[in-house]
C-alpha atoms as a PDB file:
ATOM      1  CA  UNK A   1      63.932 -11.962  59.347  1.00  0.00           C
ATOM      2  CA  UNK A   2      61.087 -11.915  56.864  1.00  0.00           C
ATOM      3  CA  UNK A   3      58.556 -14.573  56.284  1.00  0.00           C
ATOM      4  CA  UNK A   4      55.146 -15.005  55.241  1.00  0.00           C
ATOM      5  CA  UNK A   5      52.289 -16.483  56.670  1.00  0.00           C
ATOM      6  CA  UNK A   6      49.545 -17.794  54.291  1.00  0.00           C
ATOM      7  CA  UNK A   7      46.243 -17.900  55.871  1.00  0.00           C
ATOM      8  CA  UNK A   8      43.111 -19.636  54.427  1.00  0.00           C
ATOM      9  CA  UNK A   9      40.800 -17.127  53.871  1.00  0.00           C
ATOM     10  CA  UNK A  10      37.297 -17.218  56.306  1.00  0.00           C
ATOM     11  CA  UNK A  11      33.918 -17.743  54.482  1.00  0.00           C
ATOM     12  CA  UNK A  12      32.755 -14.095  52.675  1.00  0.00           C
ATOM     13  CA  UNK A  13      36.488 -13.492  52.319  1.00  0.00           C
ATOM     14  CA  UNK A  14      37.690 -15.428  49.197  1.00  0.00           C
ATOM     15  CA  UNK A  15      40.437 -13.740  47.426  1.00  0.00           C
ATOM     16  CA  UNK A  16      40.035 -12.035  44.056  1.00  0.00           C
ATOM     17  CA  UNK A  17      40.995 -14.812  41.557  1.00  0.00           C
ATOM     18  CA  UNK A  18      44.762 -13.805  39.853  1.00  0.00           C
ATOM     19  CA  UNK A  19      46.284 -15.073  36.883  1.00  0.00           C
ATOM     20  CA  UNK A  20      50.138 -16.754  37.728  1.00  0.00           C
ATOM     21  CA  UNK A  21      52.503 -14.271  36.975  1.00  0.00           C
ATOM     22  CA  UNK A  22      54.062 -14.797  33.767  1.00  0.00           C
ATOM     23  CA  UNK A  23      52.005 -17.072  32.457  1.00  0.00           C
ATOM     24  CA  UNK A  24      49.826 -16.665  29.648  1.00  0.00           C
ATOM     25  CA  UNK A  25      47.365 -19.326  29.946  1.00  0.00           C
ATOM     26  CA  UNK A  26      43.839 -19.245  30.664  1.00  0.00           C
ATOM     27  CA  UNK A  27      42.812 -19.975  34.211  1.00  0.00           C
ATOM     28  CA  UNK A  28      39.975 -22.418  34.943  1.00  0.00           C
ATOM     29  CA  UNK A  29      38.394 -20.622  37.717  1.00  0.00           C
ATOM     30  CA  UNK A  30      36.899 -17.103  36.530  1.00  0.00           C
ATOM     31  CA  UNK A  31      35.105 -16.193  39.450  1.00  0.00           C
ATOM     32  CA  UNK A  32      34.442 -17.831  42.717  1.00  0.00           C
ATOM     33  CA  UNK A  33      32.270 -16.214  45.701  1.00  0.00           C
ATOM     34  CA  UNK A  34      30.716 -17.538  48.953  1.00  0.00           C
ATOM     35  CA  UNK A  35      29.149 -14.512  50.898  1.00  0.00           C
ATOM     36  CA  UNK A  36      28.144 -16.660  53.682  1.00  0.00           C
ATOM     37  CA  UNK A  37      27.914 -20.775  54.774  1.00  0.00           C
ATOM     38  CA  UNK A  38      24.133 -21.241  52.543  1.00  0.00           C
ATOM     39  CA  UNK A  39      25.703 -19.700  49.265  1.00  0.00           C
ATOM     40  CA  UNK A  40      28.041 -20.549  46.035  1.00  0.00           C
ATOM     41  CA  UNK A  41      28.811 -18.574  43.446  1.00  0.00           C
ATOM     42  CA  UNK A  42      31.373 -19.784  40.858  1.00  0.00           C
ATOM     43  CA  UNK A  43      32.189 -19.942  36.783  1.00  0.00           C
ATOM     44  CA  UNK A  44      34.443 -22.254  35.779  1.00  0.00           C
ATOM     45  CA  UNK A  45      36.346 -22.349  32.310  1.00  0.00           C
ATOM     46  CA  UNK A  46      36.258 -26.511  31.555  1.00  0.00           C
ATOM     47  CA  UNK A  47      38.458 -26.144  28.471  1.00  0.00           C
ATOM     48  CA  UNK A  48      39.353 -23.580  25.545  1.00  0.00           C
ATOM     49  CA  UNK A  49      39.850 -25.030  22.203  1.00  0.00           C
ATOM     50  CA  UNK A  50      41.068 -22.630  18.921  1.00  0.00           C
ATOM     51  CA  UNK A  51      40.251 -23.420  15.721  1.00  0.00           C
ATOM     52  CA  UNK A  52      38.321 -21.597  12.713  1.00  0.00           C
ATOM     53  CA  UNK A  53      34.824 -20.196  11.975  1.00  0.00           C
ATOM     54  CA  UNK A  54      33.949 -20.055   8.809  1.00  0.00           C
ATOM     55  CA  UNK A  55      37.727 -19.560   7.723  1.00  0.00           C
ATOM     56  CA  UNK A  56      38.367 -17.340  10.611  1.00  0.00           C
ATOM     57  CA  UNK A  57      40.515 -17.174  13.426  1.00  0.00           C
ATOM     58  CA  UNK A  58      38.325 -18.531  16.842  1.00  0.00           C
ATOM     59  CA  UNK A  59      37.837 -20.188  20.023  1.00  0.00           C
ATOM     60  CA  UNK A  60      35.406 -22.267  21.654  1.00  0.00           C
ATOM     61  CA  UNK A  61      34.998 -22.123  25.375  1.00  0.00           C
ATOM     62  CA  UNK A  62      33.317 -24.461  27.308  1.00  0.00           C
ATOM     63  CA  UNK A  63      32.326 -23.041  30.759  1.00  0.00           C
ATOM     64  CA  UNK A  64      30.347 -24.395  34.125  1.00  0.00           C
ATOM     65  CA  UNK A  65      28.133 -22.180  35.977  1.00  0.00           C
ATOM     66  CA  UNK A  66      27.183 -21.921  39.866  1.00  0.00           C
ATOM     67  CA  UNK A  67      24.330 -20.337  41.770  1.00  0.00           C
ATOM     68  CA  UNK A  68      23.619 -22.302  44.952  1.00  0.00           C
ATOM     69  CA  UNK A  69      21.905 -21.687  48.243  1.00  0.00           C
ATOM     70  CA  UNK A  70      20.928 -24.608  51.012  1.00  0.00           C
ATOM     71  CA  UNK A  71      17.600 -25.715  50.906  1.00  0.00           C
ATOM     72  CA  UNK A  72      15.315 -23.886  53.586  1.00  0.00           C
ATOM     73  CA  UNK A  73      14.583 -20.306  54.458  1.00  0.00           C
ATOM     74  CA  UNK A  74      16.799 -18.573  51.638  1.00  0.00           C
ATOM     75  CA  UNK A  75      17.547 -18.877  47.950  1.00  0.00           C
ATOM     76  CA  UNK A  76      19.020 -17.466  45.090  1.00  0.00           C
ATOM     77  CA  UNK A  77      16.231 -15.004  43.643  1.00  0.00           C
ATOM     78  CA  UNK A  78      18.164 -14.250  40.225  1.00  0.00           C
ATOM     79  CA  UNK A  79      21.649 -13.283  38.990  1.00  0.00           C
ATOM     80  CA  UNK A  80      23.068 -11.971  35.646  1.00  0.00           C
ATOM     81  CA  UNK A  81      26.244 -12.950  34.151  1.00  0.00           C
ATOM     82  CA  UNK A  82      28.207 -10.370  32.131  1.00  0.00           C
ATOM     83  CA  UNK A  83      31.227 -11.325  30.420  1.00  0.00           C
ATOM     84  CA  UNK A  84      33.222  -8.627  28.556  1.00  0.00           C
ATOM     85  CA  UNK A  85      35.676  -9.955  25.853  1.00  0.00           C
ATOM     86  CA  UNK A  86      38.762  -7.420  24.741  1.00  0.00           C
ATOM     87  CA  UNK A  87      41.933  -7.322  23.182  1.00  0.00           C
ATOM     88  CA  UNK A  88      44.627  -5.008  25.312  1.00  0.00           C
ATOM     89  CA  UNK A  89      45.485  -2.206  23.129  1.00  0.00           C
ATOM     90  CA  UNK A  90      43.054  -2.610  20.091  1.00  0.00           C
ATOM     91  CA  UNK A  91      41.071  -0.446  17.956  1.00  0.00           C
ATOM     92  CA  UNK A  92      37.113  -0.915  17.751  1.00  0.00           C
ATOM     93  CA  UNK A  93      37.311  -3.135  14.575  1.00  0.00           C
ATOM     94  CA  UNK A  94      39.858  -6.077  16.381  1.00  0.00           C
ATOM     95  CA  UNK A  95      38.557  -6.486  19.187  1.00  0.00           C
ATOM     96  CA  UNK A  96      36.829  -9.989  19.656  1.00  0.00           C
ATOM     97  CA  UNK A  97      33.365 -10.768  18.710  1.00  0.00           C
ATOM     98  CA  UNK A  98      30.533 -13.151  19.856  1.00  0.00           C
ATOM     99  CA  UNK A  99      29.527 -15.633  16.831  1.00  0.00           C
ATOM    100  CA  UNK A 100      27.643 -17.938  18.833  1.00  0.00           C
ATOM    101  CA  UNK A 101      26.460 -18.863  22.061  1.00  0.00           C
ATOM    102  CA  UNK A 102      24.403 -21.660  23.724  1.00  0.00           C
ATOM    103  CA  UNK A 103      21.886 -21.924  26.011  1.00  0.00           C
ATOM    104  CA  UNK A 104      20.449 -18.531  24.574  1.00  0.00           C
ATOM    105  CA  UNK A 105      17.212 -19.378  26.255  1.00  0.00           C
ATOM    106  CA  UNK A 106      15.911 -22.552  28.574  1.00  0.00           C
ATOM    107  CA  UNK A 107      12.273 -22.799  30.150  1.00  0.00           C
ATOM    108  CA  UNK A 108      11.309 -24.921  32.698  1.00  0.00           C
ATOM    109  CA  UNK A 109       7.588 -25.078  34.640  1.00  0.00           C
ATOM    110  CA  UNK A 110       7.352 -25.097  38.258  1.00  0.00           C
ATOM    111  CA  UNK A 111       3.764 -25.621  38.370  1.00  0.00           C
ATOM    112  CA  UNK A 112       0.378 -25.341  36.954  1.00  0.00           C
ATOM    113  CA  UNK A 113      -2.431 -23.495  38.437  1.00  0.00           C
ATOM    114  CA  UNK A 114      -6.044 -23.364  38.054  1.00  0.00           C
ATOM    115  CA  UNK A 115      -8.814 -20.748  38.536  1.00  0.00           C
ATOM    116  CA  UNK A 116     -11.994 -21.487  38.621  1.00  0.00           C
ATOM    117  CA  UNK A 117     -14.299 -18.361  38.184  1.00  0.00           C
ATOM    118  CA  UNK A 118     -18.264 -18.155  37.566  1.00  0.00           C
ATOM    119  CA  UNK A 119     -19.292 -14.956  35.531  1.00  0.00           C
ATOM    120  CA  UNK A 120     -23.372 -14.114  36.217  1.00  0.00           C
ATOM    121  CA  UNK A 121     -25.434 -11.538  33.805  1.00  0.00           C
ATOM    122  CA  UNK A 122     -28.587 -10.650  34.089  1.00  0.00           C
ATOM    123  CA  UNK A 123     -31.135  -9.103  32.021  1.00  0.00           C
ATOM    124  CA  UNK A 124     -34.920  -7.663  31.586  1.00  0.00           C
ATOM    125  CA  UNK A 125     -36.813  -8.983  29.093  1.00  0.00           C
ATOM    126  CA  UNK A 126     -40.699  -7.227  28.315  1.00  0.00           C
ATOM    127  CA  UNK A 127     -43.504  -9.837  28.640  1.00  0.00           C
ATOM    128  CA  UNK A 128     -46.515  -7.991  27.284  1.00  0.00           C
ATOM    129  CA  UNK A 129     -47.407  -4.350  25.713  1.00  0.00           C
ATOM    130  CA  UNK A 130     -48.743  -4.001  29.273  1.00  0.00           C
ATOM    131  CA  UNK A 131     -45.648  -3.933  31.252  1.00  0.00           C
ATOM    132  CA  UNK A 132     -44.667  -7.107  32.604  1.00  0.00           C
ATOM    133  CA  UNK A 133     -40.897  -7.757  32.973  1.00  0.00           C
ATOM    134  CA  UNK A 134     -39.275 -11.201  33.100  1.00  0.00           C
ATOM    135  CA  UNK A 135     -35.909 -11.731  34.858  1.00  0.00           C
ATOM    136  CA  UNK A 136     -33.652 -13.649  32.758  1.00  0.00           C
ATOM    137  CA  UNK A 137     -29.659 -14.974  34.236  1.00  0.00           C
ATOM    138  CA  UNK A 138     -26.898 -16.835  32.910  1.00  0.00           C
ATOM    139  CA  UNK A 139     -24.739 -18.361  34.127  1.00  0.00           C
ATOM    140  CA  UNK A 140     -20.930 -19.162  32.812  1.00  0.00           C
ATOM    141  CA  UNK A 141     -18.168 -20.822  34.404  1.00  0.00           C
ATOM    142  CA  UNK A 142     -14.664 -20.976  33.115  1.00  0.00           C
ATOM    143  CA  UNK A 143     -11.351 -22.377  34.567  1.00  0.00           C
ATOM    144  CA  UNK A 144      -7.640 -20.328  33.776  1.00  0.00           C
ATOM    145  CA  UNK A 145      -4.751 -22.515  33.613  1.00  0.00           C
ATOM    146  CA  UNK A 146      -1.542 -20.758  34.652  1.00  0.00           C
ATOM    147  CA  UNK A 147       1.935 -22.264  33.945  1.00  0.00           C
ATOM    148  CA  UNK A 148       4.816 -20.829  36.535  1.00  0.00           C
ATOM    149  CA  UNK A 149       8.139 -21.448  34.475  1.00  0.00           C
ATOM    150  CA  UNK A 150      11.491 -20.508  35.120  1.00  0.00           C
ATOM    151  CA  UNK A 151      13.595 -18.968  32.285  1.00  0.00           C
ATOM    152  CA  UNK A 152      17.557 -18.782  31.867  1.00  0.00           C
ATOM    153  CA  UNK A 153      18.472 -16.840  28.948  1.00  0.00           C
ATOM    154  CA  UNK A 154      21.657 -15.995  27.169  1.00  0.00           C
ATOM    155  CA  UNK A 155      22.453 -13.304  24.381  1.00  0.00           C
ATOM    156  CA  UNK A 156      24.993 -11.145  22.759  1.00  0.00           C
ATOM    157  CA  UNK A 157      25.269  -7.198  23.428  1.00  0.00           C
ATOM    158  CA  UNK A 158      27.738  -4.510  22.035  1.00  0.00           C
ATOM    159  CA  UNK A 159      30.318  -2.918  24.640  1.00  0.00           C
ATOM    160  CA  UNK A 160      31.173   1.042  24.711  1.00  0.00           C
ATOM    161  CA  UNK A 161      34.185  -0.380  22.530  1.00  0.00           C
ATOM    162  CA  UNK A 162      33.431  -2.971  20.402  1.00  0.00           C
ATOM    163  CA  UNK A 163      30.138  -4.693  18.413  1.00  0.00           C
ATOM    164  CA  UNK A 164      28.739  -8.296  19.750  1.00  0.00           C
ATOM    165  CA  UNK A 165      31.911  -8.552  22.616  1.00  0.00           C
ATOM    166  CA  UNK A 166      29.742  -9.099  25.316  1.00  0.00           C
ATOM    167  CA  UNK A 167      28.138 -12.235  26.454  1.00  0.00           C
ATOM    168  CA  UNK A 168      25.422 -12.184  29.216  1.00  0.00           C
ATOM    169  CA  UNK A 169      23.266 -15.087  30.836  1.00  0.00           C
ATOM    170  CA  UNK A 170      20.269 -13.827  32.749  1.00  0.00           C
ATOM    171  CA  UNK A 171      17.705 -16.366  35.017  1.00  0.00           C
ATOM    172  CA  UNK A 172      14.819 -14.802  37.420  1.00  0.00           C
ATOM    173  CA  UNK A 173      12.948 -17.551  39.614  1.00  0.00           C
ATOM    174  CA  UNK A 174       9.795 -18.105  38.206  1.00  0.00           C
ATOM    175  CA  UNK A 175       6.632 -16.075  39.826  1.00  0.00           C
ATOM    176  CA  UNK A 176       5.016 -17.154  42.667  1.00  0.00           C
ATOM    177  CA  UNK A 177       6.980 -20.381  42.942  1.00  0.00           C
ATOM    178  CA  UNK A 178      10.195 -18.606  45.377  1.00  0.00           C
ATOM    179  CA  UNK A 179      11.886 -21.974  44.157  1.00  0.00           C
ATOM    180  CA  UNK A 180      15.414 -19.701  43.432  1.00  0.00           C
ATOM    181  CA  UNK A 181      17.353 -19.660  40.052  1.00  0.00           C
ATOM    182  CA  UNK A 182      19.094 -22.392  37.502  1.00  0.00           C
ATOM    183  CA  UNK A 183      21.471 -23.853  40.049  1.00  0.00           C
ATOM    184  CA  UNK A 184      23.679 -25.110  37.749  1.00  0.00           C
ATOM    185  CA  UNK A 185      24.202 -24.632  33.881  1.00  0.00           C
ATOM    186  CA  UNK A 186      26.543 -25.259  31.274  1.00  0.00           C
ATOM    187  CA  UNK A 187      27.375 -22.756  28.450  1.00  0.00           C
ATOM    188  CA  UNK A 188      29.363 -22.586  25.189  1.00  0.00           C
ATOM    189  CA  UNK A 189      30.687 -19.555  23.199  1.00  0.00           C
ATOM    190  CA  UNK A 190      32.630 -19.149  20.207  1.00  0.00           C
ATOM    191  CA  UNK A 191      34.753 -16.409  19.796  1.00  0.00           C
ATOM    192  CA  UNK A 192      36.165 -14.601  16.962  1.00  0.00           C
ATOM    193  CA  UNK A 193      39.420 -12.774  17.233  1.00  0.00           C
ATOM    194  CA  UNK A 194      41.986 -11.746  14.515  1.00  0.00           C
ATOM    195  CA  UNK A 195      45.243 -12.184  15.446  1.00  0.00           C
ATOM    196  CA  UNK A 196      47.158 -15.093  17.348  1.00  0.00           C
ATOM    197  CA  UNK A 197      47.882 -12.475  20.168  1.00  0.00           C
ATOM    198  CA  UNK A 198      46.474 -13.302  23.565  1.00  0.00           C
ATOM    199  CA  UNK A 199      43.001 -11.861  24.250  1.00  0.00           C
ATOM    200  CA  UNK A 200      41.330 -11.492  27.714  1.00  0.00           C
ATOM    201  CA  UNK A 201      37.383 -11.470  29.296  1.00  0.00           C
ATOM    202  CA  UNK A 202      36.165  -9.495  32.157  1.00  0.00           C
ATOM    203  CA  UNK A 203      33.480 -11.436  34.328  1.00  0.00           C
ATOM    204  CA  UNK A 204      30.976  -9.508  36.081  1.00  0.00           C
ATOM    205  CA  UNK A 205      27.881 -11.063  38.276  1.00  0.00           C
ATOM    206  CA  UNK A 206      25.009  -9.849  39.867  1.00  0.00           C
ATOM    207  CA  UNK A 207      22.633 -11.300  42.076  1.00  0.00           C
ATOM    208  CA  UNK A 208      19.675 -11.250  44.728  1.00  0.00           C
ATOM    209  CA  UNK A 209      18.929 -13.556  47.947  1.00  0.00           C
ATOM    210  CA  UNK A 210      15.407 -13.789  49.229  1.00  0.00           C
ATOM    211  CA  UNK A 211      16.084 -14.721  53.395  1.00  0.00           C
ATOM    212  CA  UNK A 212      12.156 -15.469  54.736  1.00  0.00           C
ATOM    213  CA  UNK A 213      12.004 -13.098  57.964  1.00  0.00           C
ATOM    214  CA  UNK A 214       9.726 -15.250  59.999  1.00  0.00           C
ATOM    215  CA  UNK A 215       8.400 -12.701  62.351  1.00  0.00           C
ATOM    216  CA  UNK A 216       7.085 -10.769  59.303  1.00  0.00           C
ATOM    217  CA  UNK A 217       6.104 -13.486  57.619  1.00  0.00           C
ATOM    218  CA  UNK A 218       7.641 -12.282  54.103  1.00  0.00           C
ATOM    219  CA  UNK A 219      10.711 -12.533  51.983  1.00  0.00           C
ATOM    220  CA  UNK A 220      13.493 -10.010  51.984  1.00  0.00           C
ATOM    221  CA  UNK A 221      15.481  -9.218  48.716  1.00  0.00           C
ATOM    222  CA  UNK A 222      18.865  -8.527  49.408  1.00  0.00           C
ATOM    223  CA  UNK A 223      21.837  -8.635  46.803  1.00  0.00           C
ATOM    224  CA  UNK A 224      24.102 -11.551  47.373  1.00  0.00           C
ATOM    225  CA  UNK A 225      27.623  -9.477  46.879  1.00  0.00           C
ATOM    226  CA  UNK A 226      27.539  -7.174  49.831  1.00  0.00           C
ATOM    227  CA  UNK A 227      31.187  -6.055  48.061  1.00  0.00           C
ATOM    228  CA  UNK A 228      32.640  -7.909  45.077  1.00  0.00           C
ATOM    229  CA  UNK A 229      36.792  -7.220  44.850  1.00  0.00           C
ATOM    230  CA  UNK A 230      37.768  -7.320  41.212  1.00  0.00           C
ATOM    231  CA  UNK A 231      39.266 -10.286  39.856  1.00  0.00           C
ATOM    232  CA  UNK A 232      41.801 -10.199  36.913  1.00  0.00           C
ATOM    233  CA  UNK A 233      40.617 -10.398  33.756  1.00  0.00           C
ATOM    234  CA  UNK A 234      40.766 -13.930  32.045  1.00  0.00           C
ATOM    235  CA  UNK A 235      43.276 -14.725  29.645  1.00  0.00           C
ATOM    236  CA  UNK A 236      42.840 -16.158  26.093  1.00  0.00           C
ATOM    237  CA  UNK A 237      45.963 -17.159  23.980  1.00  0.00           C
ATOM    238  CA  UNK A 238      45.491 -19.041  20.795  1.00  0.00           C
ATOM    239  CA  UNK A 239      49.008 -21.107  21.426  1.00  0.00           C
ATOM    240  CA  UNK A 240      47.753 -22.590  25.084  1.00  0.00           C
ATOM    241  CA  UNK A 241      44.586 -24.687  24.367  1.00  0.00           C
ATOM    242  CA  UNK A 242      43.060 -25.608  27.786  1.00  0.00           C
ATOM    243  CA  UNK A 243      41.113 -28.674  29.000  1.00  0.00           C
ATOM    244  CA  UNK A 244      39.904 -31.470  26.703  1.00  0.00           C
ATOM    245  CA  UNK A 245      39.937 -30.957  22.919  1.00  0.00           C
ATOM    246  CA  UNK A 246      37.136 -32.377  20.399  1.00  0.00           C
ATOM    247  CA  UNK A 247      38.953 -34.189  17.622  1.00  0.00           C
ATOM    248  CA  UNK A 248      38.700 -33.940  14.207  1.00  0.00           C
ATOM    249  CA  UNK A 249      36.975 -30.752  14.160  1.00  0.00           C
ATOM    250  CA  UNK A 250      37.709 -28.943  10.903  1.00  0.00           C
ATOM    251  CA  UNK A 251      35.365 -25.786  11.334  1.00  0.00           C
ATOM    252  CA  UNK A 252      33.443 -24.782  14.916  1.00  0.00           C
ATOM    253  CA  UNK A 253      30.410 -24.200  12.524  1.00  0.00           C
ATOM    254  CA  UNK A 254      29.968 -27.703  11.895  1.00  0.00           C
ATOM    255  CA  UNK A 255      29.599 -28.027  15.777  1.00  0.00           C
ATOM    256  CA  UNK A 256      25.951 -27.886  17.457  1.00  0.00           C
ATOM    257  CA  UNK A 257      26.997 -26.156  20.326  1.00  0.00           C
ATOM    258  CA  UNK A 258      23.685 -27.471  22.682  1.00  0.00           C
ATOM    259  CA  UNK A 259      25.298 -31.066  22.657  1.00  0.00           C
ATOM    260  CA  UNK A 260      28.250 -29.853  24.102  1.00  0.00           C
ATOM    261  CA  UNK A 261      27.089 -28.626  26.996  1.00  0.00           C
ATOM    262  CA  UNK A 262      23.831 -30.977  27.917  1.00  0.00           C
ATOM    263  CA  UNK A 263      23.936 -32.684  31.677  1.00  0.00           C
ATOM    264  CA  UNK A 264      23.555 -36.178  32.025  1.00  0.00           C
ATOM    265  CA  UNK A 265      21.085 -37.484  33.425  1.00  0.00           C
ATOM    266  CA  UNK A 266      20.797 -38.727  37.543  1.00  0.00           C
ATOM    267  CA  UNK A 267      21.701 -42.172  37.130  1.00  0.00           C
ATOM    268  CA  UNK A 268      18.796 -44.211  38.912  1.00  0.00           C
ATOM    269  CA  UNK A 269      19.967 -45.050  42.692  1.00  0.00           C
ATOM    270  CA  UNK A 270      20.684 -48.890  43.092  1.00  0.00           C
ATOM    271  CA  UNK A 271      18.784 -51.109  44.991  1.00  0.00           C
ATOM    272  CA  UNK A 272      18.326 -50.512  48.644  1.00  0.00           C
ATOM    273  CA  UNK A 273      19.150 -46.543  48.288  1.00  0.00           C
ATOM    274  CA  UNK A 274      16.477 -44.301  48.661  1.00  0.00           C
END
């Protein structure tokens, strides 16, 4: 008798993330990893919309991203985000290509500091023919402003295969601060591709924990993906939009890409919550 038993997978253990057999349709969850209880990794496809860029055959995706560690003695020190977008079986020239992308760089300050600093010079200065020296010293003091800000930054990059058919999202915490990364980001791309065959992207993260050893009194650096099992590569197909679809949209290029994927705001807690 044969059967099989379906267990839930421990925490460090996730499963590589598979597309259904059979069907070509674009999976919402691209990656998904939670090395221990303090940490979350995970990308997340919200929706996949094909239209036209200029006249040409494209997509715009929509995607969440995921870099979380508990508040306390550990945090997410920074993480890069490499997303490799290919057509099985092409040449060079049709494979797809990045046309835009959005957030390609957000700054935020973690804090200000200030130096203060007095500089002293001295000099001789001759009195008389005869000798005499006076002692002259001055005296200036100056104060150095220093912003700490933490950067997230996004650009295109050529592959060993193809031109612009790599995205990548960087974000180091800012110096000093040991505040972690961007916790949480949204991103847009649009895609060029030439056919109406399906097309698929490879996701591939990186990133580094600080854990405080107390004894020592200092931070540790470790990377967060002690091993990283390969997931299956996303698929892309132009006749299976996914998620919600902007209307009336006759050309992406008309479309400001940073209003699509701006957070709301923390609604203000009623009263009597604190």
């Amino acid at each position: 008798m044969d059967f099989s038993l379906e267990l839930r997978p421990s925490s460090g253990e996730l499963r590589p993330q598979h597309n259904e057999p059979g069907q070509l349709s674009t999976r919402d969850n691209a990656v998904e990893y939670d090395p221990d209880e303090y940490t979350l990794v995970n990308i997340r496809i919200d929706s996949v919309q094909y239209g036209a860029f200029d006249g040409q055959p494209s997509a715009l995706i929509l995607m969440r991203f995921i870099f979380k560690f508990r508040p306390g003695s550990r945090r997410i020190r920074n993480f890069h985000v490499n997303i490799e977008f290919r057509k099985p079986n092409a040449t060079t020239a049709s494979h797809p290509k990045v046309l835009r992308l959005a957030p390609e760089e957000r700054r935020g300050k973690i804090f200000s500091e200030e130096r203060a600093s007095t500089v002293r010079a001295g000099a001789e200065l001759p009195l008389s023919p005869g000798g005499g020296k006076l002692m002259v010293d001055d005296e200036v003091a100056r104060k150095i402003n220093r912003e700490y800000e933490l950067k997230l930054s996004g650009w295109k990059k050529s592959s060993d295969t193809a031109t612009d058919n790599v995205l990548v999202w960087d974000c180091t915490e800012a110096k000093r601060a040991a505040k972690g990364v961007v916790p949480n980001y949204r991103a847009a791309a649009i895609i060029q591709y030439d056919s109406k065959e399906p097309f698929t992207a490879t996701f591939e993260v990186d990133a580094e924990r600080g854990i405080f050893q107390f004894d020592k009194s200092v931070f540790e650096y470790l990377n967060v993906f002690a091993k990283k099992d390969l997931d299956d590569p996303v698929i892309f197909n132009p006749e299976k939009p996914m998620g919600y679809q902007i209307p009336n949209v006759g050309d992406f290029n008309d479309l400001k890409l940073d209003d699509l994927i701006s957070l709301e705001a923390i609604q203000t807690l009623p009263e009597g919550y604190s």
